[in-house]
C-alpha atoms as a PDB file:
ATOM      1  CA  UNK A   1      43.434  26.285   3.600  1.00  0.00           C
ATOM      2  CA  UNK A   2      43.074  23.059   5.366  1.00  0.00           C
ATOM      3  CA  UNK A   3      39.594  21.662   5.991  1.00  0.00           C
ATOM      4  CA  UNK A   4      40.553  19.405   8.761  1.00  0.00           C
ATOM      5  CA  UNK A   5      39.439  20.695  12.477  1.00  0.00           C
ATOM      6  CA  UNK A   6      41.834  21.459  15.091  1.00  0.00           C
ATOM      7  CA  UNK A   7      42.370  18.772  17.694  1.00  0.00           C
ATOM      8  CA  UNK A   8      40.449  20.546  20.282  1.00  0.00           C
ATOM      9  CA  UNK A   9      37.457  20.716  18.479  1.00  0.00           C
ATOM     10  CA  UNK A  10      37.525  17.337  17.882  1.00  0.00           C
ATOM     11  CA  UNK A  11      38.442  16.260  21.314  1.00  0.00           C
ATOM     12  CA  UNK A  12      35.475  18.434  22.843  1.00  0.00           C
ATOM     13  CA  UNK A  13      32.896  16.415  19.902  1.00  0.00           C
ATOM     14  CA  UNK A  14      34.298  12.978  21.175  1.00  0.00           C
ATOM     15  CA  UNK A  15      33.661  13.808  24.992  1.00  0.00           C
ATOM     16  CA  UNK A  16      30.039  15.278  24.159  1.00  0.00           C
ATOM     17  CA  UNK A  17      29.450  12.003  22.065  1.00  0.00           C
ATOM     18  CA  UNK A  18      30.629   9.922  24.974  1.00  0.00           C
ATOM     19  CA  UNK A  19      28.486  12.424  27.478  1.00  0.00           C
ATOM     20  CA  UNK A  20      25.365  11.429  25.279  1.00  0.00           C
ATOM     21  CA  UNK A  21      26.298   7.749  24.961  1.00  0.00           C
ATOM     22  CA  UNK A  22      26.527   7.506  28.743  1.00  0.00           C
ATOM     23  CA  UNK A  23      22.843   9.702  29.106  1.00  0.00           C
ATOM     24  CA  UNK A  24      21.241   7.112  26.821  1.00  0.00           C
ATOM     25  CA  UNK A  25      22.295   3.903  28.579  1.00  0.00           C
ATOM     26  CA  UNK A  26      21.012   4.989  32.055  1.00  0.00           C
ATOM     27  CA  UNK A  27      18.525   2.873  33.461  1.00  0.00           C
ATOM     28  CA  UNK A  28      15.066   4.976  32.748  1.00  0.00           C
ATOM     29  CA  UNK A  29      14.681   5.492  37.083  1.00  0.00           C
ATOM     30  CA  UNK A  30      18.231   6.612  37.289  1.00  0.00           C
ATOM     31  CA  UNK A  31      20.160   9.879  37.704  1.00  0.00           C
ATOM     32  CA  UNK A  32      23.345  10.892  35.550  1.00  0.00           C
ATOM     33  CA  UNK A  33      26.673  12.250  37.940  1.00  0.00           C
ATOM     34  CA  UNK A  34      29.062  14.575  35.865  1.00  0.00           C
ATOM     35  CA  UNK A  35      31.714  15.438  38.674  1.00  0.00           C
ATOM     36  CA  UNK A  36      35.231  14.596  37.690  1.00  0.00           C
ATOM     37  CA  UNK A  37      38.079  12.941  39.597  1.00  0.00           C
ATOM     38  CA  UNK A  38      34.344  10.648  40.771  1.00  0.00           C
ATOM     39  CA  UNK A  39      35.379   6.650  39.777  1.00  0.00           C
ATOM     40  CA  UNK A  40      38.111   4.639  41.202  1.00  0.00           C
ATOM     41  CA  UNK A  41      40.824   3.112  39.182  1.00  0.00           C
ATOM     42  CA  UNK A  42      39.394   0.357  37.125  1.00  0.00           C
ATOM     43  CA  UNK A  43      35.926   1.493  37.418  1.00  0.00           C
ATOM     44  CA  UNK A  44      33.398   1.747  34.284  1.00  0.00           C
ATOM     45  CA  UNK A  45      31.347   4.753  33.816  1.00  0.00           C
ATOM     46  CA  UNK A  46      28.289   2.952  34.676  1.00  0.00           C
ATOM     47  CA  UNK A  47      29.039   3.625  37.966  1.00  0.00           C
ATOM     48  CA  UNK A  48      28.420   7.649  37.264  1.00  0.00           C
ATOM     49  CA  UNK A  49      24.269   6.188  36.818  1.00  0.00           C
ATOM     50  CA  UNK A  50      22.487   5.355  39.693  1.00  0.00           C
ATOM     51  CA  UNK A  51      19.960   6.307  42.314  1.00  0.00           C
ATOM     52  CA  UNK A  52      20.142   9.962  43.763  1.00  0.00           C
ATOM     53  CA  UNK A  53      20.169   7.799  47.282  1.00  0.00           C
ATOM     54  CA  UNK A  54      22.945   6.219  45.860  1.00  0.00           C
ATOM     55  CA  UNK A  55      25.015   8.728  44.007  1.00  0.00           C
ATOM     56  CA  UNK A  56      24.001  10.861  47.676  1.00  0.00           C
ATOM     57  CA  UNK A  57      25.915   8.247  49.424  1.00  0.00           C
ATOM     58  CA  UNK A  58      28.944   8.633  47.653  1.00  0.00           C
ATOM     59  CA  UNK A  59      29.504  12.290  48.101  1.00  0.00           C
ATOM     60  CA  UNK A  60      28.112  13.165  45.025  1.00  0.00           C
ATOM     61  CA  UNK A  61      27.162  17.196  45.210  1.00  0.00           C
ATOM     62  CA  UNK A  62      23.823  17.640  44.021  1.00  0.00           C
ATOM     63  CA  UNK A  63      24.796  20.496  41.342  1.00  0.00           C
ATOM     64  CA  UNK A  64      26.804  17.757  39.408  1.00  0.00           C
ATOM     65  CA  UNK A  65      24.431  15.386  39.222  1.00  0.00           C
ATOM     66  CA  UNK A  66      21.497  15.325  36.386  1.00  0.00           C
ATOM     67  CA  UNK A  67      18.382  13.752  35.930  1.00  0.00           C
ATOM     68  CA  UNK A  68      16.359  13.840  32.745  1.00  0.00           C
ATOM     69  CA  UNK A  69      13.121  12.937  34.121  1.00  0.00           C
ATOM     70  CA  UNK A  70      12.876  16.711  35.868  1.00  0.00           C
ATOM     71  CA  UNK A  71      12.294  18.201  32.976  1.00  0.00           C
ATOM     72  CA  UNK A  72       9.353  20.138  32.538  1.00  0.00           C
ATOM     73  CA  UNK A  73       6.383  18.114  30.744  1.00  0.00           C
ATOM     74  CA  UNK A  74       3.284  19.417  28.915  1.00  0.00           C
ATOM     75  CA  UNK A  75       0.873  17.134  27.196  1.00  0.00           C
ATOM     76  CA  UNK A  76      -0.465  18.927  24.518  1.00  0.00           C
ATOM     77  CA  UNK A  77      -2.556  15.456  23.272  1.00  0.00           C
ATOM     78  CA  UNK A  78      -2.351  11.958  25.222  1.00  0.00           C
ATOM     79  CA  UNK A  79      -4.980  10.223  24.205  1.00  0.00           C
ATOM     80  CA  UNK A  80      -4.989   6.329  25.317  1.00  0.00           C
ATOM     81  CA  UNK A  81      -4.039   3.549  22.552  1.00  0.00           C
ATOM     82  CA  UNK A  82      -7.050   2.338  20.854  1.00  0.00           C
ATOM     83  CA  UNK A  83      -7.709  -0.315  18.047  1.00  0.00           C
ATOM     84  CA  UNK A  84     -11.080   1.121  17.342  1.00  0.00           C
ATOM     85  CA  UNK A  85     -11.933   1.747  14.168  1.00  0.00           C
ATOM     86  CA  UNK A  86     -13.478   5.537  14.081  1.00  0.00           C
ATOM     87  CA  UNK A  87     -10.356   6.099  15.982  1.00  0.00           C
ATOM     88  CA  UNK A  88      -7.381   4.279  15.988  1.00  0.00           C
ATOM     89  CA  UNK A  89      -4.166   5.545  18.191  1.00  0.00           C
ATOM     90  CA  UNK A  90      -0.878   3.803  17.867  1.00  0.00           C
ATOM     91  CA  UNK A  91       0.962   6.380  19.584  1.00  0.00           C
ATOM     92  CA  UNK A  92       1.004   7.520  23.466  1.00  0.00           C
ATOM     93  CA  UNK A  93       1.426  10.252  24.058  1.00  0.00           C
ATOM     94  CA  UNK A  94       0.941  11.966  20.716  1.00  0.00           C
ATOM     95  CA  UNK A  95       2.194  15.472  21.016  1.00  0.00           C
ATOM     96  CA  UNK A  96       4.129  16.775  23.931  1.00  0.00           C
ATOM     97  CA  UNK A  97       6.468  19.493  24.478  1.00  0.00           C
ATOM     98  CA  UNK A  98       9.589  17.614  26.293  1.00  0.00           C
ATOM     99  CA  UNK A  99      13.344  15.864  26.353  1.00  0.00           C
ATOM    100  CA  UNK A 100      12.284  12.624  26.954  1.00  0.00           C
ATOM    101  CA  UNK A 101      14.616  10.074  28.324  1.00  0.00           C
ATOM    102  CA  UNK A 102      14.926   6.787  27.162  1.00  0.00           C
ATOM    103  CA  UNK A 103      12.486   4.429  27.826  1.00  0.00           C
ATOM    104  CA  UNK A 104       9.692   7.120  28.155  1.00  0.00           C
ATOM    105  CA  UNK A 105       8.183   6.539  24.574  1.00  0.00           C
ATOM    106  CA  UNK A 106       5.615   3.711  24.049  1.00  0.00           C
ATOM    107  CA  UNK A 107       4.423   2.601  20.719  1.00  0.00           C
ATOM    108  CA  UNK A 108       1.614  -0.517  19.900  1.00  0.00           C
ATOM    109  CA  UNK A 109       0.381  -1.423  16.494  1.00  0.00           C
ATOM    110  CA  UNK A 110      -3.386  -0.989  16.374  1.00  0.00           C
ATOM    111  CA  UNK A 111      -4.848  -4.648  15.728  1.00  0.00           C
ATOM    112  CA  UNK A 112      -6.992  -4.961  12.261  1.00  0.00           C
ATOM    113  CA  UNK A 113      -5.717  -0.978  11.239  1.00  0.00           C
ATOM    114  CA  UNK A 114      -7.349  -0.092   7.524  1.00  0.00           C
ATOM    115  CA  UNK A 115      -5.018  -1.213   4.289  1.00  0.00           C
ATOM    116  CA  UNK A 116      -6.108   0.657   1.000  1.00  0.00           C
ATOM    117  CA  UNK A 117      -4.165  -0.927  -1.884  1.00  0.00           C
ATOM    118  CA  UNK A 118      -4.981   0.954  -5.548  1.00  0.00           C
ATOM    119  CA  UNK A 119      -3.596  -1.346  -8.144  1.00  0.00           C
ATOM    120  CA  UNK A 120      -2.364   1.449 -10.928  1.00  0.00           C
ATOM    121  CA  UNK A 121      -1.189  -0.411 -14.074  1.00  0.00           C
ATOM    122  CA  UNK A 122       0.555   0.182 -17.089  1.00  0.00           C
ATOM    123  CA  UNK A 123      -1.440  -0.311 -19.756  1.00  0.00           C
ATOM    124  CA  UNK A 124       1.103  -0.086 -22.988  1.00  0.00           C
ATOM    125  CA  UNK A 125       1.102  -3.114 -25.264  1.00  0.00           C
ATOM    126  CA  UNK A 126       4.176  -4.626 -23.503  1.00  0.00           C
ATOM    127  CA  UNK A 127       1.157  -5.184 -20.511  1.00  0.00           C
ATOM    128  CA  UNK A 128      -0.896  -7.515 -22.024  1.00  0.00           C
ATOM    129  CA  UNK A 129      -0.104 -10.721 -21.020  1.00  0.00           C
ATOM    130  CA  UNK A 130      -0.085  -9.292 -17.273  1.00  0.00           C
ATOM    131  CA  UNK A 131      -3.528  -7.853 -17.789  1.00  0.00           C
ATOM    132  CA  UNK A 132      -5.259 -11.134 -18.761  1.00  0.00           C
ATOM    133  CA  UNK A 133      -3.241 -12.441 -15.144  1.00  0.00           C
ATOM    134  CA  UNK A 134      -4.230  -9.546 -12.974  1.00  0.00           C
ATOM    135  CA  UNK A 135      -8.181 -10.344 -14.402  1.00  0.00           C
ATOM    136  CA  UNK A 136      -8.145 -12.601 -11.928  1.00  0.00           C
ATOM    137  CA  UNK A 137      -5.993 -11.816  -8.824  1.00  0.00           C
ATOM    138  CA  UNK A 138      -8.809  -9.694  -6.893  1.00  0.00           C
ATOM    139  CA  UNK A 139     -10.178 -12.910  -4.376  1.00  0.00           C
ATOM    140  CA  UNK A 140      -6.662 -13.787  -3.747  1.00  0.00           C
ATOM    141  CA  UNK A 141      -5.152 -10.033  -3.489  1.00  0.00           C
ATOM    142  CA  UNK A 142      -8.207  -9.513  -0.491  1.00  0.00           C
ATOM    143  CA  UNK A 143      -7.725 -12.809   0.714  1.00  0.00           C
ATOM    144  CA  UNK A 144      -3.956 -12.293   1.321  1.00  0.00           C
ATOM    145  CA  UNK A 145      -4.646  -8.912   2.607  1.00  0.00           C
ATOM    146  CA  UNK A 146      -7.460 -10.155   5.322  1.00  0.00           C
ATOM    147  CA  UNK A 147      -4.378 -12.397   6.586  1.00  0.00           C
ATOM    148  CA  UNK A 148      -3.446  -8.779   8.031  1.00  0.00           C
ATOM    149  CA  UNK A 149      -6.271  -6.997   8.907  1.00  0.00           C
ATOM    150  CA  UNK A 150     -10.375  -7.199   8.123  1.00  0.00           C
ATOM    151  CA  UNK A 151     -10.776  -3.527   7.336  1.00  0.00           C
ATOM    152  CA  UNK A 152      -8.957  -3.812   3.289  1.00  0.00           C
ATOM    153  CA  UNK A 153     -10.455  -1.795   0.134  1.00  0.00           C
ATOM    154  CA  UNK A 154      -9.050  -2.266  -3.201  1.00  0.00           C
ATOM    155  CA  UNK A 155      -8.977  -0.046  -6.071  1.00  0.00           C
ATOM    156  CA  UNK A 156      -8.102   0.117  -9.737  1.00  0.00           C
ATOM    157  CA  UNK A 157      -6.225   2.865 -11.800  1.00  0.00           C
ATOM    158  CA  UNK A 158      -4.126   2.864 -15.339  1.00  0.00           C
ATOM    159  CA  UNK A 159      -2.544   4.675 -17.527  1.00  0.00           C
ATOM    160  CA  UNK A 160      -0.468   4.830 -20.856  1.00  0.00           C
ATOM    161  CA  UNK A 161       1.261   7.895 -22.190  1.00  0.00           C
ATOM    162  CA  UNK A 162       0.085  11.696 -22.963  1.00  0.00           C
ATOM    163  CA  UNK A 163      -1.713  11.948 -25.940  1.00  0.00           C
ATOM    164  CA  UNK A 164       0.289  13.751 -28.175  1.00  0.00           C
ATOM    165  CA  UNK A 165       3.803  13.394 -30.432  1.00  0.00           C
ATOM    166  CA  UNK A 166       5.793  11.974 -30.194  1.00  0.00           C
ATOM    167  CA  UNK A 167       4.176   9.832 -27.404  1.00  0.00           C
ATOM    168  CA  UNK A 168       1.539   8.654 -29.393  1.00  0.00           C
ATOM    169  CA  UNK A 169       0.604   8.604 -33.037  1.00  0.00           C
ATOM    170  CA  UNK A 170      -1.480  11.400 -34.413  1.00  0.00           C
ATOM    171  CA  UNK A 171      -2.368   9.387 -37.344  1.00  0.00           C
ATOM    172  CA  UNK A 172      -6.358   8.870 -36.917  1.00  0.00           C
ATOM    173  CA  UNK A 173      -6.633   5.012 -37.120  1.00  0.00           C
ATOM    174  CA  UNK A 174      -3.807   5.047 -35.192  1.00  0.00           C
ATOM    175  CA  UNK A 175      -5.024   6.610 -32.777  1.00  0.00           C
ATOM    176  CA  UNK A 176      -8.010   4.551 -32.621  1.00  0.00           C
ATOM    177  CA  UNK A 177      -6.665   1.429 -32.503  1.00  0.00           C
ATOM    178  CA  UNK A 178      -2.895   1.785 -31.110  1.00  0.00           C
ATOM    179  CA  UNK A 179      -2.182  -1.821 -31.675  1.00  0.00           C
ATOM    180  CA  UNK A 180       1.129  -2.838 -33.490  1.00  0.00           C
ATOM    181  CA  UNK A 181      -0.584  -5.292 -35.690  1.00  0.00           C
ATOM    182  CA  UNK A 182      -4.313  -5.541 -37.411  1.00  0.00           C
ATOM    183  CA  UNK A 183      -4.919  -8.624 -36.026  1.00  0.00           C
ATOM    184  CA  UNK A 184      -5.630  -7.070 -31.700  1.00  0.00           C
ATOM    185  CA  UNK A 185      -7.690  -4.545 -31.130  1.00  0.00           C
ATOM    186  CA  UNK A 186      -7.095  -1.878 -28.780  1.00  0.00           C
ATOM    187  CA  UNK A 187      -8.255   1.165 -26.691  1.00  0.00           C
ATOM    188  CA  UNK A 188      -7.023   4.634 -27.231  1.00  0.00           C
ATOM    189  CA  UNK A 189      -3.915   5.855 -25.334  1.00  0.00           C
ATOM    190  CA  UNK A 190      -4.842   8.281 -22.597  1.00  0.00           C
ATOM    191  CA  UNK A 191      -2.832   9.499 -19.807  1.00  0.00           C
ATOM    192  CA  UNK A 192      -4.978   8.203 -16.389  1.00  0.00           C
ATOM    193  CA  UNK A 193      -8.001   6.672 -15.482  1.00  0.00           C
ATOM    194  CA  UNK A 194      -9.500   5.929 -12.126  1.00  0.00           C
ATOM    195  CA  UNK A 195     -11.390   3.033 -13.277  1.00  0.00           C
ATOM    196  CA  UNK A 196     -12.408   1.640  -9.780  1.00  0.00           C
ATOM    197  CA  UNK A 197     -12.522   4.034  -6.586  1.00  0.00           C
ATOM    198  CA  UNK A 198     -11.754   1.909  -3.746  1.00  0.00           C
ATOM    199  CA  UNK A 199     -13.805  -0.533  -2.549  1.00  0.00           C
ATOM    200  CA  UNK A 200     -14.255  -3.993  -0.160  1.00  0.00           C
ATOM    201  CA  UNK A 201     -15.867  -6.094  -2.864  1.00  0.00           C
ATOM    202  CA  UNK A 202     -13.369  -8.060  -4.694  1.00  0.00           C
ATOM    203  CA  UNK A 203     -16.094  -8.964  -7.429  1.00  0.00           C
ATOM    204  CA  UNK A 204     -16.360  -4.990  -8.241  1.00  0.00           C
ATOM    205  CA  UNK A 205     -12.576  -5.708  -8.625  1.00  0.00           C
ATOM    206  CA  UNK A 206     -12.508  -8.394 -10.833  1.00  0.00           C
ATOM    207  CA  UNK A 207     -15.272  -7.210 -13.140  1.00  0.00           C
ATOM    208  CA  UNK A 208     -13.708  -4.056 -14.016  1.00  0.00           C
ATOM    209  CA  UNK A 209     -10.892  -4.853 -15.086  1.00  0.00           C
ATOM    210  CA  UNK A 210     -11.924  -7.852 -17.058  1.00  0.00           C
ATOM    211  CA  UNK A 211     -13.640  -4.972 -18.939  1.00  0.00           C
ATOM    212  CA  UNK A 212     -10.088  -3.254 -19.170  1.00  0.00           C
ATOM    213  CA  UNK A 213      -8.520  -3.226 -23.059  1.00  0.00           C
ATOM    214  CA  UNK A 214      -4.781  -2.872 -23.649  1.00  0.00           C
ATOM    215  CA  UNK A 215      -3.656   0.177 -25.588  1.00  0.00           C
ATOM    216  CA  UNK A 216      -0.500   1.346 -27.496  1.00  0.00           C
ATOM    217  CA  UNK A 217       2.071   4.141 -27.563  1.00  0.00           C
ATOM    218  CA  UNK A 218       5.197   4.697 -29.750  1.00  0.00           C
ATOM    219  CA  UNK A 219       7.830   4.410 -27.118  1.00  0.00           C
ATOM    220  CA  UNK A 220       8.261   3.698 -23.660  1.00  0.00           C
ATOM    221  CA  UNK A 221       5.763   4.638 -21.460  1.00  0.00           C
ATOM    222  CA  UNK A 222       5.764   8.310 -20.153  1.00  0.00           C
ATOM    223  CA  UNK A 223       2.558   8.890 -17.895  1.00  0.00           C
ATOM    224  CA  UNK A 224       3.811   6.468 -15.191  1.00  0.00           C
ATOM    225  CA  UNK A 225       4.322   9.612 -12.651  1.00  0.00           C
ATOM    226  CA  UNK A 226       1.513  11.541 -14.335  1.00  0.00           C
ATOM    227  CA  UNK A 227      -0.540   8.856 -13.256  1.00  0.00           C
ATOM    228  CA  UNK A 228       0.803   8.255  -9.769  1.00  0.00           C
ATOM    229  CA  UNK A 229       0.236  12.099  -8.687  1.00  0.00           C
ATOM    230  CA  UNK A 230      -3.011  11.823  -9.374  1.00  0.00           C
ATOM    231  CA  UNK A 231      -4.156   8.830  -7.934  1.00  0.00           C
ATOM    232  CA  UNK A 232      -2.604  10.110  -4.631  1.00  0.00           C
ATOM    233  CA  UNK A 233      -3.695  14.233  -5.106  1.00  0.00           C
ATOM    234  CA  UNK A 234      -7.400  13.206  -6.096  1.00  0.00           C
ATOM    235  CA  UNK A 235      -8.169  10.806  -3.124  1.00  0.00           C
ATOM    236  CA  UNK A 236     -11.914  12.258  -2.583  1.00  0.00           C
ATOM    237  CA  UNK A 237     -12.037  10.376  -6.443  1.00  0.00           C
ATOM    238  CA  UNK A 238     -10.143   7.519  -5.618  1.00  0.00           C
ATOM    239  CA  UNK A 239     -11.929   6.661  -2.358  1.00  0.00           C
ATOM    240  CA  UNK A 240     -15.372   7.156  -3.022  1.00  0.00           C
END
């Protein structure tokens, strides 16, 4: 059986994707005419949009002629754009029952809106040389963030793998001190741990995780996503 659709049907989808073209590119003020045998020889279909005065002029019949902007509106919520803080609205208007036409939908970005960046890192073995780095990054993480907007907090999460096999050893010195060789010591695997909620104080930043130990599995790290749906499911935890 063929899958292919008869020539009809695909001549009626290419004159209802030209019909929609044509709606979009009228001027916002202007009305739509759908009356065949309407343009000259030669002339565009940009000639169908114009004024009703216009369109009036030309012997256009009023039942062939369409204009999106009669369309029944209801504002269910327009509030007016706002950078304030306590209540910041980027969008006007923000829920409406309507077609609108083109044109009729205004957006601004809300000047210094709120950035929360939580840092969650990997804290496996393979991580240490960019934990001793990130020890030092949170004046110049803020810093670049304040480039964008005052209103930044910062927070700290990390994980390693699920404690159990064959994620991590269950050997009890292993498990105490994960570390492939005797000569680092490290922390005991766990899954996740909100070490800093967010916060605007890079210092806070800085000092806890300079406190931060690396830690050891047995293969590649599995709590990655583990760790992820909870830092964004618990946010009363991570933002207090």
């Amino acid at each position: 059986k063929s899958l292919f659709l008869p020539n009809m049907t695909w001549f009626i989808i290419i004159l209802l994707l030209i019909f929609i073209y044509l709606l979009n590119d009228c001027a916002c003020n202007a009305n739509f005419l759908v009356m065949q045998d309407f343009l000259k020889p030669g002339e565009s279909n940009e000639r169908r949009c114009d004024s009703p005065e216009a369109l009036k002029a030309r012997r256009c019949k009023e039942d062939h002629v369409i204009n999106p902007g009669e369309h029944p509106l209801t504002y269910v919520k327009n509030s007016d754009l706002s950078s304030d803080r306590e209540n910041v609205v980027q969008l006007k208007p923000q829920n409406i029952n309507i077609t609108l036409r083109v044109g009729e939908f205004k957006f601004k970005r809300a000047k210094g809106y709120p950035i929360d960046l939580y840092y969650l890192m990997d804290l496996s073995y393979s991580m240490k040389d960019d934990l001793e780095q990130i020890k030092t990054l949170g004046q110049k993480i803020l810093k670049k963030l304040k480039d964008i907007t005052e209103t930044v907090r910062i927070g700290f999460g990390s994980f390693v793998d699920k404690e159990m096999l064959p994620y991590v050893s269950q050997v009890k010195s292993r498990r105490q001190n994960p570390c492939p060789n005797r000569i680092d010591t490290c922390q005991p695997a766990f899954s996740f741990k909100n070490v800093l909620p967010l916060t605007q104080n890079a210092r806070d930043f800085e000092r806890e995780v300079s406190k931060q130990k690396i830690s050891g599995n047995l293969d590649a790290p599995e709590a990655g996503l583990d760790a992820i749906m909870q830092a964004v499911v618990c946010q009363v935890k991570t933002a207090c």
